[in-house]
PDB file of N, CA and C in Angstrom:
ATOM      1  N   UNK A   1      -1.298  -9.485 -11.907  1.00  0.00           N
ATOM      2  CA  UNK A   1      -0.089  -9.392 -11.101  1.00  0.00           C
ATOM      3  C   UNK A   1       1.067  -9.912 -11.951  1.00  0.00           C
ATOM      4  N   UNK A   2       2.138  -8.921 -11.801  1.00  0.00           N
ATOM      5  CA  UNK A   2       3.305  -9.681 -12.653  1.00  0.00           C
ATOM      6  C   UNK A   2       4.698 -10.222 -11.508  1.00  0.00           C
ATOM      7  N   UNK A   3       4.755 -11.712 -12.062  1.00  0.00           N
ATOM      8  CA  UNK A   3       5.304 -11.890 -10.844  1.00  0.00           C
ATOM      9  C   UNK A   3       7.136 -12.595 -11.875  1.00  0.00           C
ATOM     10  N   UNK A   4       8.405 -11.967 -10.428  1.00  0.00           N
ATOM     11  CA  UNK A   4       9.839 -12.342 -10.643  1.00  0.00           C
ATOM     12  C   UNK A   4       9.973 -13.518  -9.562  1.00  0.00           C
ATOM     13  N   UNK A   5      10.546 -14.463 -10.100  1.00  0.00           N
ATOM     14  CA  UNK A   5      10.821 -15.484  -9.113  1.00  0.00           C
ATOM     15  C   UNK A   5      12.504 -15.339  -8.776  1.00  0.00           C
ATOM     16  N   UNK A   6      12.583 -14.509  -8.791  1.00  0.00           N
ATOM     17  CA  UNK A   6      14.393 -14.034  -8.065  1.00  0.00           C
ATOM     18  C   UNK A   6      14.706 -13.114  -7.008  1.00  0.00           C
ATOM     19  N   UNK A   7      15.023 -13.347  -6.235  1.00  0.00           N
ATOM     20  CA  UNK A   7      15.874 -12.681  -5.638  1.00  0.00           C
ATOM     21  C   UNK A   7      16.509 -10.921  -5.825  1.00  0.00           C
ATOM     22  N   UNK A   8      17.229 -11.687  -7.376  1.00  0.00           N
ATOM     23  CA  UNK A   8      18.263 -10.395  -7.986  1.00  0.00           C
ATOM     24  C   UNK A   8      16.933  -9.970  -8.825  1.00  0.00           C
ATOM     25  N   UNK A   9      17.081  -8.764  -8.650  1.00  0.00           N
ATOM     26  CA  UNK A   9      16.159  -7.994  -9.974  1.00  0.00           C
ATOM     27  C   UNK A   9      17.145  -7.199 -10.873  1.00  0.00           C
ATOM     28  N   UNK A  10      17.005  -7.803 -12.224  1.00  0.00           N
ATOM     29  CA  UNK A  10      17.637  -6.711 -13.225  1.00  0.00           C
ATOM     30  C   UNK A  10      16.951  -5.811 -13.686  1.00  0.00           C
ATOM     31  N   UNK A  11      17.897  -4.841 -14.125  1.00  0.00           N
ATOM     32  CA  UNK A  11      17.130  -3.874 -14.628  1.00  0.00           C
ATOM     33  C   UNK A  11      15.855  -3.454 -15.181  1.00  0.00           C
ATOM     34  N   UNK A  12      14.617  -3.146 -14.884  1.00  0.00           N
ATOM     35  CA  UNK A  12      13.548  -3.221 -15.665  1.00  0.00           C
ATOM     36  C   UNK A  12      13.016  -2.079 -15.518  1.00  0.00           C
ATOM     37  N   UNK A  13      11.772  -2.259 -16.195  1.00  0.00           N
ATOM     38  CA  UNK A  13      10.782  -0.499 -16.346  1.00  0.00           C
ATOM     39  C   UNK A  13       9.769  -1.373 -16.283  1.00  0.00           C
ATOM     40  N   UNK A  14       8.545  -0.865 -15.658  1.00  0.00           N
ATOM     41  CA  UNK A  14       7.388  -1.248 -15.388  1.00  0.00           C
ATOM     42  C   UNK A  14       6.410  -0.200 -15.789  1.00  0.00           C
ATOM     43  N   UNK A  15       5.529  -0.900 -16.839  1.00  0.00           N
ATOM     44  CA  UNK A  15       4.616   0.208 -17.353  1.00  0.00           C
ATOM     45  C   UNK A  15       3.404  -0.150 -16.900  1.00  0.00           C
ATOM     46  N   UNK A  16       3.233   0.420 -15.702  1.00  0.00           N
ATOM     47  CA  UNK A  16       1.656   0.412 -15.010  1.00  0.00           C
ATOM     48  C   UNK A  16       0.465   0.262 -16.143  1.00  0.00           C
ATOM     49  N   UNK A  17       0.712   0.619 -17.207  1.00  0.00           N
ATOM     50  CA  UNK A  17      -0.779   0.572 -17.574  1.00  0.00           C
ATOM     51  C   UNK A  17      -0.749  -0.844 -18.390  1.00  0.00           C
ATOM     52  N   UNK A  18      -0.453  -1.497 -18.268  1.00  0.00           N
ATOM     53  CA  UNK A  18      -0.691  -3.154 -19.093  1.00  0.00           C
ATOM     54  C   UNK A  18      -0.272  -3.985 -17.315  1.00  0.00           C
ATOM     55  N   UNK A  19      -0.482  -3.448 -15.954  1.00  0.00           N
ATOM     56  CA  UNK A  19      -0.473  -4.248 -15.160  1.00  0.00           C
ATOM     57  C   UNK A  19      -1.650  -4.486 -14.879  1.00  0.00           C
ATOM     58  N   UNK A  20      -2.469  -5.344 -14.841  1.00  0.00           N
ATOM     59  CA  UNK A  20      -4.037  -5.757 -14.387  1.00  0.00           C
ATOM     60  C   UNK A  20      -4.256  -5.398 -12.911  1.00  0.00           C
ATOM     61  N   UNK A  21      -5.175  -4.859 -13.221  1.00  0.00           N
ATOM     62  CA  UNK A  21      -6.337  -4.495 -11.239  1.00  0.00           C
ATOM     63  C   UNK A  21      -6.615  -5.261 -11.014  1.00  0.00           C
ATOM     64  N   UNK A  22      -6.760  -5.571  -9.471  1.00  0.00           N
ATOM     65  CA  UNK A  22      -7.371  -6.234  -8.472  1.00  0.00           C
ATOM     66  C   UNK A  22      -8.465  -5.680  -7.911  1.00  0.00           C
ATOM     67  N   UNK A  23      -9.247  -6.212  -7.875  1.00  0.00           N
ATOM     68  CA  UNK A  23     -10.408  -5.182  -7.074  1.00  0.00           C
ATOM     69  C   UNK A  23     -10.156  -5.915  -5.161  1.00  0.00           C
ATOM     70  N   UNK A  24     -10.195  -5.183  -4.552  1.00  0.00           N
ATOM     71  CA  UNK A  24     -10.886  -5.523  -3.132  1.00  0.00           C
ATOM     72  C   UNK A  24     -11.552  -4.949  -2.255  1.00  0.00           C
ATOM     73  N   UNK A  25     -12.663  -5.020  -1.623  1.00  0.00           N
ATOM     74  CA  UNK A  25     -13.743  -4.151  -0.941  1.00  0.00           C
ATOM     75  C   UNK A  25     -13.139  -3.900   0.551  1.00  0.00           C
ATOM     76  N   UNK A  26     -13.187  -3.101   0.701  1.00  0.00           N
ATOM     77  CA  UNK A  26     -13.230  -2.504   2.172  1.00  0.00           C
ATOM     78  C   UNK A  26     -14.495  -2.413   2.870  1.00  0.00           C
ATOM     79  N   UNK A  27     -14.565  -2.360   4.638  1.00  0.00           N
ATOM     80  CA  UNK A  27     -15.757  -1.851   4.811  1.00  0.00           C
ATOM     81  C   UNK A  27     -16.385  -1.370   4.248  1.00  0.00           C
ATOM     82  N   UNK A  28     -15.917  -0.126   3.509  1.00  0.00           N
ATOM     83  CA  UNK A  28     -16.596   0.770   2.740  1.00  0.00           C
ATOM     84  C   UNK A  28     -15.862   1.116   1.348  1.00  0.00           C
ATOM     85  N   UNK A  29     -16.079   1.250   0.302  1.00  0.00           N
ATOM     86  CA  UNK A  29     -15.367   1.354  -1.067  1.00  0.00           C
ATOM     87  C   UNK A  29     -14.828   0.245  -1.479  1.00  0.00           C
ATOM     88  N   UNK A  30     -14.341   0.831  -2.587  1.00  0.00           N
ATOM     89  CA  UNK A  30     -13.183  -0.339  -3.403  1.00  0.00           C
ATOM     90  C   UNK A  30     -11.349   0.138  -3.168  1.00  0.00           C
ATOM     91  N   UNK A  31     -10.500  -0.900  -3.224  1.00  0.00           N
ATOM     92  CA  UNK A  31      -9.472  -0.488  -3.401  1.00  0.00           C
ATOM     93  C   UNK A  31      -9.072  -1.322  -4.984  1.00  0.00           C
ATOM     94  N   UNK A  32      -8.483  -0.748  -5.687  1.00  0.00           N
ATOM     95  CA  UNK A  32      -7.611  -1.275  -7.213  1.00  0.00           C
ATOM     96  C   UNK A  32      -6.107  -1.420  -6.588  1.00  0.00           C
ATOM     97  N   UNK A  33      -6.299  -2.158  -6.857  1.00  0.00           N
ATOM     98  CA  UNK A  33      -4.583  -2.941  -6.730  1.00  0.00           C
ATOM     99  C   UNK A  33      -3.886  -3.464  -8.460  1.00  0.00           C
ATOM    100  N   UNK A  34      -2.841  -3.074  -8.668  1.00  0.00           N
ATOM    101  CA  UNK A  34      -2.160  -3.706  -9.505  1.00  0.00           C
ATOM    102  C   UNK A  34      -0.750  -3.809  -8.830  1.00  0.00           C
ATOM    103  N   UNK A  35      -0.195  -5.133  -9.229  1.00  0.00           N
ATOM    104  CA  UNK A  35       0.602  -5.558  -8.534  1.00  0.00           C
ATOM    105  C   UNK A  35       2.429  -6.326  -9.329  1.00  0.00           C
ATOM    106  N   UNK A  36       3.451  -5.599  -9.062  1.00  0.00           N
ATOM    107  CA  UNK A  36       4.704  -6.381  -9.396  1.00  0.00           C
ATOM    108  C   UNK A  36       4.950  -7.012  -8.150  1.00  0.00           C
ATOM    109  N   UNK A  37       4.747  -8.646  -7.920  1.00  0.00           N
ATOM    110  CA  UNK A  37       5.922  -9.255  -6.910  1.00  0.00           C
ATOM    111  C   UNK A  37       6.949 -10.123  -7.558  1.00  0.00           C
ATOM    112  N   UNK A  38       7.872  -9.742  -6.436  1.00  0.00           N
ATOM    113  CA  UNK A  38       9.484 -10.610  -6.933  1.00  0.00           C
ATOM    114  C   UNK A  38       9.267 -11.228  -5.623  1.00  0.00           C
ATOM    115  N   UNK A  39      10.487 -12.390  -5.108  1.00  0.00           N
ATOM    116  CA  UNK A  39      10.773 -12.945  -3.986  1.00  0.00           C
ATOM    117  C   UNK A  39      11.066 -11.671  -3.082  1.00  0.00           C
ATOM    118  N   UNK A  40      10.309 -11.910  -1.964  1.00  0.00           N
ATOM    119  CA  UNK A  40      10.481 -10.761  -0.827  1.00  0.00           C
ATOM    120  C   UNK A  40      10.151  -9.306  -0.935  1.00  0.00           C
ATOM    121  N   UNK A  41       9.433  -9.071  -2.241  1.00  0.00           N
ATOM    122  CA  UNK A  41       9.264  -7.553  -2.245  1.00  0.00           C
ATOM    123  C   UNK A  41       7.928  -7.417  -3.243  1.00  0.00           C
ATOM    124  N   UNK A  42       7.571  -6.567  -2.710  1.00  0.00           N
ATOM    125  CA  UNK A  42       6.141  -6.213  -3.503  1.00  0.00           C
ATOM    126  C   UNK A  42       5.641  -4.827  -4.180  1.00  0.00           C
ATOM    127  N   UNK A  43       5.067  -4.566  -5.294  1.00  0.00           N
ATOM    128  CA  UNK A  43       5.767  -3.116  -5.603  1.00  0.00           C
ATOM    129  C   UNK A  43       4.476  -3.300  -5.846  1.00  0.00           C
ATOM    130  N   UNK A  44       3.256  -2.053  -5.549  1.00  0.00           N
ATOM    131  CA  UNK A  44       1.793  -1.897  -5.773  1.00  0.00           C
ATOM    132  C   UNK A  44       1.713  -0.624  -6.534  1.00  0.00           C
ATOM    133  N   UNK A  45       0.267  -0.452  -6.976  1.00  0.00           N
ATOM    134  CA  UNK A  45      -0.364   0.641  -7.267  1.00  0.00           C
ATOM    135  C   UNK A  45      -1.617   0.594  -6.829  1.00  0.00           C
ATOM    136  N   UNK A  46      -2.026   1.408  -5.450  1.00  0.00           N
ATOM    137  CA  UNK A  46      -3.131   0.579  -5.198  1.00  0.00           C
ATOM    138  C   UNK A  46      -4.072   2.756  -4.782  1.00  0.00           C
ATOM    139  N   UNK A  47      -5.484   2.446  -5.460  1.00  0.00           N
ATOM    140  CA  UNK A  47      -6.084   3.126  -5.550  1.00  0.00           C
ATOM    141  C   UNK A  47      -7.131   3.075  -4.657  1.00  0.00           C
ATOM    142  N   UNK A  48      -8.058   3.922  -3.812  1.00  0.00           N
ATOM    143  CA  UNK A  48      -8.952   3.597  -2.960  1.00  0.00           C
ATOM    144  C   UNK A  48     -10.070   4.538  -3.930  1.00  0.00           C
ATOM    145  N   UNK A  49     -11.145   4.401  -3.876  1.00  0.00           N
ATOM    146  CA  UNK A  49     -12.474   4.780  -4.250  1.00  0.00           C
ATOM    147  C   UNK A  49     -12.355   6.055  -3.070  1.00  0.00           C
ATOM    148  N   UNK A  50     -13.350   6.641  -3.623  1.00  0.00           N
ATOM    149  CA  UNK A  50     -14.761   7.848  -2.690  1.00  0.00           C
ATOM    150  C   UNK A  50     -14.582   7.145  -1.420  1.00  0.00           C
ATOM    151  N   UNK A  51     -14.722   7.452  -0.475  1.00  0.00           N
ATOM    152  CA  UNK A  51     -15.537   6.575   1.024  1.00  0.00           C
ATOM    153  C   UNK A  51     -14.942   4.973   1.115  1.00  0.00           C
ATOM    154  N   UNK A  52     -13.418   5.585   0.816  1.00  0.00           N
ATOM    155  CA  UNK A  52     -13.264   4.260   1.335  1.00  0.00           C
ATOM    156  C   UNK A  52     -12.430   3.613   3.041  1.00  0.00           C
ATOM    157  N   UNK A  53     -12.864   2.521   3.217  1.00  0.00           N
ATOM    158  CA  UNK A  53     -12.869   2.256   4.869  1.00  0.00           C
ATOM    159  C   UNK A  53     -11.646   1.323   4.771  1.00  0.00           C
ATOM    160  N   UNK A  54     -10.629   0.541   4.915  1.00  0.00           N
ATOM    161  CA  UNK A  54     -10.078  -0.323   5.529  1.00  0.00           C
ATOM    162  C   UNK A  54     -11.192  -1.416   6.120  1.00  0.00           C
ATOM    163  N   UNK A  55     -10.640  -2.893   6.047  1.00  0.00           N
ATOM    164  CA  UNK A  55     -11.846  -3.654   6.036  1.00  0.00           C
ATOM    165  C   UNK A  55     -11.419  -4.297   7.327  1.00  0.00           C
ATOM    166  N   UNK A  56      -9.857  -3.931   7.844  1.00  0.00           N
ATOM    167  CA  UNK A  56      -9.189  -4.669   8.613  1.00  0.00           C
ATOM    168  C   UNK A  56      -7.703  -3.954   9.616  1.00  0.00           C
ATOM    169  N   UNK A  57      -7.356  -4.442  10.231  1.00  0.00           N
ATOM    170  CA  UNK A  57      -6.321  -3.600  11.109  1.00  0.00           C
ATOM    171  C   UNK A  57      -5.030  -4.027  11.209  1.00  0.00           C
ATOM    172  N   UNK A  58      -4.186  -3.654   9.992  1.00  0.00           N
ATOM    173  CA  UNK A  58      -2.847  -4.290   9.184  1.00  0.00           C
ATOM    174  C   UNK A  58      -1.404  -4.024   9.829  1.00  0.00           C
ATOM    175  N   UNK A  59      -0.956  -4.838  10.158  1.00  0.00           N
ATOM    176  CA  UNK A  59       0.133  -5.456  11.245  1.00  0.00           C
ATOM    177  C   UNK A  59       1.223  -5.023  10.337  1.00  0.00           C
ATOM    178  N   UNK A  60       1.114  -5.233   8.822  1.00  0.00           N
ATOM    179  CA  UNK A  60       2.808  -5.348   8.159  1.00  0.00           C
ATOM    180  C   UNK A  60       2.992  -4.395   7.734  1.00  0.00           C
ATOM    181  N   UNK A  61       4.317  -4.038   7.710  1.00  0.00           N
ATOM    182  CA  UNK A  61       5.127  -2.879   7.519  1.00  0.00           C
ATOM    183  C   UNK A  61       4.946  -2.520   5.648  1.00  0.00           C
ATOM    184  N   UNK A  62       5.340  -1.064   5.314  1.00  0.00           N
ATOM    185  CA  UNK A  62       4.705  -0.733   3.783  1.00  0.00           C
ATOM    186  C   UNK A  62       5.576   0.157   3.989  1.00  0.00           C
ATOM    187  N   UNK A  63       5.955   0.767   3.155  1.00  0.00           N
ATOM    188  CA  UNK A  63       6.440   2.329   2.847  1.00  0.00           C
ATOM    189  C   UNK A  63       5.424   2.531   1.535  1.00  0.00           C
ATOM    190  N   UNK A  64       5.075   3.618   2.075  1.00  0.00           N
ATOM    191  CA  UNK A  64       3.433   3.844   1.304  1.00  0.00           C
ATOM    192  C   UNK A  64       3.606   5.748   1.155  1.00  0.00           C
ATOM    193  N   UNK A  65       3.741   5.581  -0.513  1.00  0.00           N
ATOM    194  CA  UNK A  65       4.218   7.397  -0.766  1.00  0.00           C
ATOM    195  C   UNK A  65       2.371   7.794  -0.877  1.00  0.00           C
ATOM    196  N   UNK A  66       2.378   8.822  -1.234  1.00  0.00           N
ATOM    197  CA  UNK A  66       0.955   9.010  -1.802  1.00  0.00           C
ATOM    198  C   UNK A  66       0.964   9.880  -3.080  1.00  0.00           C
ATOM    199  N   UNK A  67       0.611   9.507  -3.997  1.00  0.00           N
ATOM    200  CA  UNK A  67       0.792  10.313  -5.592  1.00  0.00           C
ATOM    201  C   UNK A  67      -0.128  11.004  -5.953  1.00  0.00           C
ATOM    202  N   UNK A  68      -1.237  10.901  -5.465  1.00  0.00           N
ATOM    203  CA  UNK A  68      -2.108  12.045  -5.346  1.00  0.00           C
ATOM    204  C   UNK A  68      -3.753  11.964  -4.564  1.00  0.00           C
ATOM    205  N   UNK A  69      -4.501  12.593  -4.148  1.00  0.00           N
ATOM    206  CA  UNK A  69      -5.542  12.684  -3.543  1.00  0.00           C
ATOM    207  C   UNK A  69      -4.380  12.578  -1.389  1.00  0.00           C
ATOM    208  N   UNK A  70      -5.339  12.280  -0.759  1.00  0.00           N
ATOM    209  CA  UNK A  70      -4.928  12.205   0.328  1.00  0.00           C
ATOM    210  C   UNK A  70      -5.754  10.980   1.087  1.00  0.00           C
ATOM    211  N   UNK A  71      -5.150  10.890   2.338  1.00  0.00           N
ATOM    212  CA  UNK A  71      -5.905   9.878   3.119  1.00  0.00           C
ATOM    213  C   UNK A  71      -5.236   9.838   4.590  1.00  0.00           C
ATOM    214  N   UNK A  72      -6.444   8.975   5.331  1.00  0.00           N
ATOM    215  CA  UNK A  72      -5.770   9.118   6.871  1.00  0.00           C
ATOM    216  C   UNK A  72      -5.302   7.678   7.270  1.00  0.00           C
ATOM    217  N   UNK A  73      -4.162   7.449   7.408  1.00  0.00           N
ATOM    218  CA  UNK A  73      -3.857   6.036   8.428  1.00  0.00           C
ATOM    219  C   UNK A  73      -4.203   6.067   9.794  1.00  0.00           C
ATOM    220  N   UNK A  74      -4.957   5.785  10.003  1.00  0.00           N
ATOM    221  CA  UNK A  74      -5.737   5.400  11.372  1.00  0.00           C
ATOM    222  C   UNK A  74      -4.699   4.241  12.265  1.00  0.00           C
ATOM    223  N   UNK A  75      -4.417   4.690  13.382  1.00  0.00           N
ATOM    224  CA  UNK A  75      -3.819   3.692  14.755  1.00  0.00           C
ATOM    225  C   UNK A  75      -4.984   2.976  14.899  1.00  0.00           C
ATOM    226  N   UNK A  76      -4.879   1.626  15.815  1.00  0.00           N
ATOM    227  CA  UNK A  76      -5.839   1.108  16.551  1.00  0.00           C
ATOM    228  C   UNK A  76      -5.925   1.576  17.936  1.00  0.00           C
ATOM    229  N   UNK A  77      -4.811   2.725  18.087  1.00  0.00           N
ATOM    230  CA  UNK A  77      -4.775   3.458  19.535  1.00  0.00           C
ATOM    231  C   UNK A  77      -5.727   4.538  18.975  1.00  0.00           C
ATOM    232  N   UNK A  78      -6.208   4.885  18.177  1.00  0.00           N
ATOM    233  CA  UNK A  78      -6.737   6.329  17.782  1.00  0.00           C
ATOM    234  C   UNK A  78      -6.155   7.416  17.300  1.00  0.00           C
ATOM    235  N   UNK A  79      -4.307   7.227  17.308  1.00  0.00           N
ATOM    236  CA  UNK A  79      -4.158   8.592  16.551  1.00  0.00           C
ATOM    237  C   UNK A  79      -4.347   8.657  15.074  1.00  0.00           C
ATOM    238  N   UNK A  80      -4.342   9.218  14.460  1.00  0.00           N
ATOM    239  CA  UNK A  80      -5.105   9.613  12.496  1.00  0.00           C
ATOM    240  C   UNK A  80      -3.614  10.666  12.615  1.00  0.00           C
ATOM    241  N   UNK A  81      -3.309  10.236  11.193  1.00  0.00           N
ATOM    242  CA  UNK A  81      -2.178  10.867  10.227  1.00  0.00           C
ATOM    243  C   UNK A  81      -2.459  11.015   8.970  1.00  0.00           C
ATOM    244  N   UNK A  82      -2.089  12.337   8.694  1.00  0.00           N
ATOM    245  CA  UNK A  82      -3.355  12.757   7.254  1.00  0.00           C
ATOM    246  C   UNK A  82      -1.751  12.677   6.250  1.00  0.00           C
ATOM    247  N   UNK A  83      -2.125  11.982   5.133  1.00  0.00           N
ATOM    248  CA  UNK A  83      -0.946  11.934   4.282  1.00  0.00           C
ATOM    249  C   UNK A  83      -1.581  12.974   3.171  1.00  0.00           C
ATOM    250  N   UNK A  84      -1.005  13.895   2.256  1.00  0.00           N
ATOM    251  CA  UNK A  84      -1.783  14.625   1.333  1.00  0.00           C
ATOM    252  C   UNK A  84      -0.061  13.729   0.177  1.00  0.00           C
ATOM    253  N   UNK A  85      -0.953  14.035  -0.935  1.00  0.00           N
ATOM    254  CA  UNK A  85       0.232  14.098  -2.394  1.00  0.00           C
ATOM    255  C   UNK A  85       1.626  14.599  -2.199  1.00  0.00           C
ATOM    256  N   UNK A  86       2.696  13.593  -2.343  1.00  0.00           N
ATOM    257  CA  UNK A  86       4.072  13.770  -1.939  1.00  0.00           C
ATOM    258  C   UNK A  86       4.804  13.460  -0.545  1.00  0.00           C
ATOM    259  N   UNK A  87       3.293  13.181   0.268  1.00  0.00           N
ATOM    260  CA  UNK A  87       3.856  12.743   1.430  1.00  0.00           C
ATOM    261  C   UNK A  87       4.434  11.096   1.644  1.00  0.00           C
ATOM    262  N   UNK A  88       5.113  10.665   2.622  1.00  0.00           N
ATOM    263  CA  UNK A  88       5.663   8.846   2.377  1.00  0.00           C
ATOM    264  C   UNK A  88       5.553   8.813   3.995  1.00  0.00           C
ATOM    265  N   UNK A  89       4.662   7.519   4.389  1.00  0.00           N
ATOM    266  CA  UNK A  89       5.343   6.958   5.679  1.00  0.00           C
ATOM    267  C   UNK A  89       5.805   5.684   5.409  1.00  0.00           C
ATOM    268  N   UNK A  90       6.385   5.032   6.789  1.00  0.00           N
ATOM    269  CA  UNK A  90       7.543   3.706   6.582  1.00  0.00           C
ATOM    270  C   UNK A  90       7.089   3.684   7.835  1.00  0.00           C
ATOM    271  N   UNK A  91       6.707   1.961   7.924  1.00  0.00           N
ATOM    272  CA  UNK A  91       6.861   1.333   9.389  1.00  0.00           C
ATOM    273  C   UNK A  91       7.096  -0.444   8.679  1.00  0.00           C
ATOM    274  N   UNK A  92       7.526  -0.845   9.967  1.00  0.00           N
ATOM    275  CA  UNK A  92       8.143  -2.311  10.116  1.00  0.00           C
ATOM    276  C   UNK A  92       6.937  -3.307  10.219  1.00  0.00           C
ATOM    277  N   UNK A  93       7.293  -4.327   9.969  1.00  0.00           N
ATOM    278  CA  UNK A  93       6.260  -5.442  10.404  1.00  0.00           C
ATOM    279  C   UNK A  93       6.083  -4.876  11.848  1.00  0.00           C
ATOM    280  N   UNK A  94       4.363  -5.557  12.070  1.00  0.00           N
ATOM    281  CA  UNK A  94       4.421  -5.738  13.598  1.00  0.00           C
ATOM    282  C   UNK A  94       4.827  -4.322  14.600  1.00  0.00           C
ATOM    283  N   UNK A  95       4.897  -3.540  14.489  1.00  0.00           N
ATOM    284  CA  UNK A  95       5.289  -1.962  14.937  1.00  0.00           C
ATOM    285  C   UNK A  95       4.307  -0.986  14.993  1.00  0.00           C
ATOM    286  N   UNK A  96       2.952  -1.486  14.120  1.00  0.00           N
ATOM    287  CA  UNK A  96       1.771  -1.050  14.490  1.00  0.00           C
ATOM    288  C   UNK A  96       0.513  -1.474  13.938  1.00  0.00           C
ATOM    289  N   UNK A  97      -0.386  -1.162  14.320  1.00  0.00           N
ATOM    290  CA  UNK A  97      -1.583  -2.046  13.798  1.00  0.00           C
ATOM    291  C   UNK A  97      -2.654  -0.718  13.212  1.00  0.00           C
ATOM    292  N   UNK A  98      -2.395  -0.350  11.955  1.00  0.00           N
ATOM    293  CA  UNK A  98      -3.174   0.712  11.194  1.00  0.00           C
ATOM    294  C   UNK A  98      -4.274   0.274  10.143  1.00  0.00           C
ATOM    295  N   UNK A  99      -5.131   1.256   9.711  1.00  0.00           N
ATOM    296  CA  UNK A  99      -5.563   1.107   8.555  1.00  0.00           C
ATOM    297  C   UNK A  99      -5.837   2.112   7.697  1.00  0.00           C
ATOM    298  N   UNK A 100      -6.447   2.240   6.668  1.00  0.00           N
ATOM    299  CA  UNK A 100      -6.571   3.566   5.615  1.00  0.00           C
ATOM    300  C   UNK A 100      -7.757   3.724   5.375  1.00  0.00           C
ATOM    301  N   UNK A 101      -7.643   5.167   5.350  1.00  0.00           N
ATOM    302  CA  UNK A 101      -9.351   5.474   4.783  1.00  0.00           C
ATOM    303  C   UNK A 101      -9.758   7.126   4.307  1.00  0.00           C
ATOM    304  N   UNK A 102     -10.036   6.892   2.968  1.00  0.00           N
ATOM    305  CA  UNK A 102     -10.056   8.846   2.501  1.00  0.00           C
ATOM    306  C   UNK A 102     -11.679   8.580   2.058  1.00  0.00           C
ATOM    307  N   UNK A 103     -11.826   9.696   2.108  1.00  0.00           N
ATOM    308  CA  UNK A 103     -13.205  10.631   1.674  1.00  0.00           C
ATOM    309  C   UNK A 103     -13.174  11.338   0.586  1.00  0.00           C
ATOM    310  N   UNK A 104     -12.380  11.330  -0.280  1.00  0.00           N
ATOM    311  CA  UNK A 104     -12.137  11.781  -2.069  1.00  0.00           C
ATOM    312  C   UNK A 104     -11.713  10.478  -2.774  1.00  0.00           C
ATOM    313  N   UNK A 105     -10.802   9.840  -2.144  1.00  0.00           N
ATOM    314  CA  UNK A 105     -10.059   8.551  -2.777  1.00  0.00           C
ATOM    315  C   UNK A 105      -8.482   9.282  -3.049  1.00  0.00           C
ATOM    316  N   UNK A 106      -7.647   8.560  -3.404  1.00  0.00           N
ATOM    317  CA  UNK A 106      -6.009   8.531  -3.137  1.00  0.00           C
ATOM    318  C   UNK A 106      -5.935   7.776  -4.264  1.00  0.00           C
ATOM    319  N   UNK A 107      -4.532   7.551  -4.756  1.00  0.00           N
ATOM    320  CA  UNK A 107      -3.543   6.875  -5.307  1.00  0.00           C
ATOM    321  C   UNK A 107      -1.823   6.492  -4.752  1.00  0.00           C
ATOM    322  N   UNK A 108      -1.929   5.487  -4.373  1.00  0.00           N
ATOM    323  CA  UNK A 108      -0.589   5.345  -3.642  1.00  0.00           C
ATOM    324  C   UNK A 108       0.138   4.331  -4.537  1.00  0.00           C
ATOM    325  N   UNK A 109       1.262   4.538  -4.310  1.00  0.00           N
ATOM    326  CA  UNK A 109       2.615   3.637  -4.365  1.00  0.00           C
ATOM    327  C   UNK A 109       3.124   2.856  -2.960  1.00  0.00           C
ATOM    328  N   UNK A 110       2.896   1.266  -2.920  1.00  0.00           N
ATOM    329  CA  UNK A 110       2.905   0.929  -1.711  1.00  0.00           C
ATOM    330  C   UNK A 110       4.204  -0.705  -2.186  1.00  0.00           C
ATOM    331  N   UNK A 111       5.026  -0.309  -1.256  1.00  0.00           N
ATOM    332  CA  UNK A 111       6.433  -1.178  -1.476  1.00  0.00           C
ATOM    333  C   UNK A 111       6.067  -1.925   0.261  1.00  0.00           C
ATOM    334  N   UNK A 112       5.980  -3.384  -0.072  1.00  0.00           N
ATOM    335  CA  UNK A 112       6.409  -3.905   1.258  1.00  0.00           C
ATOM    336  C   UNK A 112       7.136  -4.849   0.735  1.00  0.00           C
ATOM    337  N   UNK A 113       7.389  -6.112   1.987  1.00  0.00           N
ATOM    338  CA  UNK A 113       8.386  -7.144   1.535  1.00  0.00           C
ATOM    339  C   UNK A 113       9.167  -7.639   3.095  1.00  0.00           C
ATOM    340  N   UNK A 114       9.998  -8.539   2.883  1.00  0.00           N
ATOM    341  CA  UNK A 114      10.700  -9.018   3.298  1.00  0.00           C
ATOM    342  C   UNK A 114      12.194  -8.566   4.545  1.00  0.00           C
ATOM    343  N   UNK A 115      12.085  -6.776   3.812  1.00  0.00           N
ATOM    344  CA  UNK A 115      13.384  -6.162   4.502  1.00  0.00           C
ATOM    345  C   UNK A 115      12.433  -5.352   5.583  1.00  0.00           C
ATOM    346  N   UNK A 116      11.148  -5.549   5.660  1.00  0.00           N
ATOM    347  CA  UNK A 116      10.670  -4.503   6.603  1.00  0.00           C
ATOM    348  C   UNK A 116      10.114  -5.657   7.680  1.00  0.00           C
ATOM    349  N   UNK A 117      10.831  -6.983   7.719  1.00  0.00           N
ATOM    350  CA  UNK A 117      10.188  -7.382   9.073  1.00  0.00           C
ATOM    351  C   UNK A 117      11.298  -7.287  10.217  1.00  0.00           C
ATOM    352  N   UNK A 118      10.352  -7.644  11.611  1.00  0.00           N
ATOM    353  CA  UNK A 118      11.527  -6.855  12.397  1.00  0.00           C
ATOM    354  C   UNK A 118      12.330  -7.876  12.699  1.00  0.00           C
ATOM    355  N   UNK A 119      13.881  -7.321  13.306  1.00  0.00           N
ATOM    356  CA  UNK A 119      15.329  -7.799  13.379  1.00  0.00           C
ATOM    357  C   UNK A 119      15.336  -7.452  14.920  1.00  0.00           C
ATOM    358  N   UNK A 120      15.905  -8.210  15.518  1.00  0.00           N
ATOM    359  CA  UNK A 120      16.610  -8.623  17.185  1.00  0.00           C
ATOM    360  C   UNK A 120      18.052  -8.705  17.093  1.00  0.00           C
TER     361      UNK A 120
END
């Protein structure tokens, strides 16, 4: 993980391939995580395996593109939203309680942080 302790971010380029993986298991599969955090924002590359399950039912808000393969975000109400390559959803903290899970495996770009919790 490469981490900014500021606020302001200057200008930079981030070359994914000298960022280190994370491994973490899901019910089912692996997800790879490599990770830029700054204060309040989090910039991922996070990969799911073959068969992979969500291990858990995730409250915080992401804007989550998909760069290639596909996958379904699952509600805890039951509706399924199939994202394929090029597609992006955006939700807020707390606004829903989803999780992910493909049957080829995906590659996403997943931005959360600080500006997506909710405001009154």
């Amino acid at each position: 993980m490469l981490t900014n302790n500021t606020k302001n971010i200057p200008f930079q380029t981030i070359d994914w391939a000298i960022v280190p993986k994370t491994e973490h298991k899901g019910e089912t599969g692996i997800a790879y995580w490599q990770t830029c955090q700054y204060e309040g924002l989090r910039v991922r590359i996070v990969e799911y395996s073959k068969g992979y399950v969500a291990d858990h039912w995730c409250k915080k808000g992401h804007i989550v593109h998909c760069l290639s393969g596909s996958f379904v975000s699952e509600m805890e109400n039951g509706e399924k939203f199939i994202l394929t390559e090029g597609m992006t959803y955006v939700v807020s903290d707390e606004l829903s309680s989803h999780r992910s899970t493909t049957e080829n495996g995906v590659k996403l770009l997943i931005i959360d942080g600080d500006f997506l919790k909710l405001t009154f």
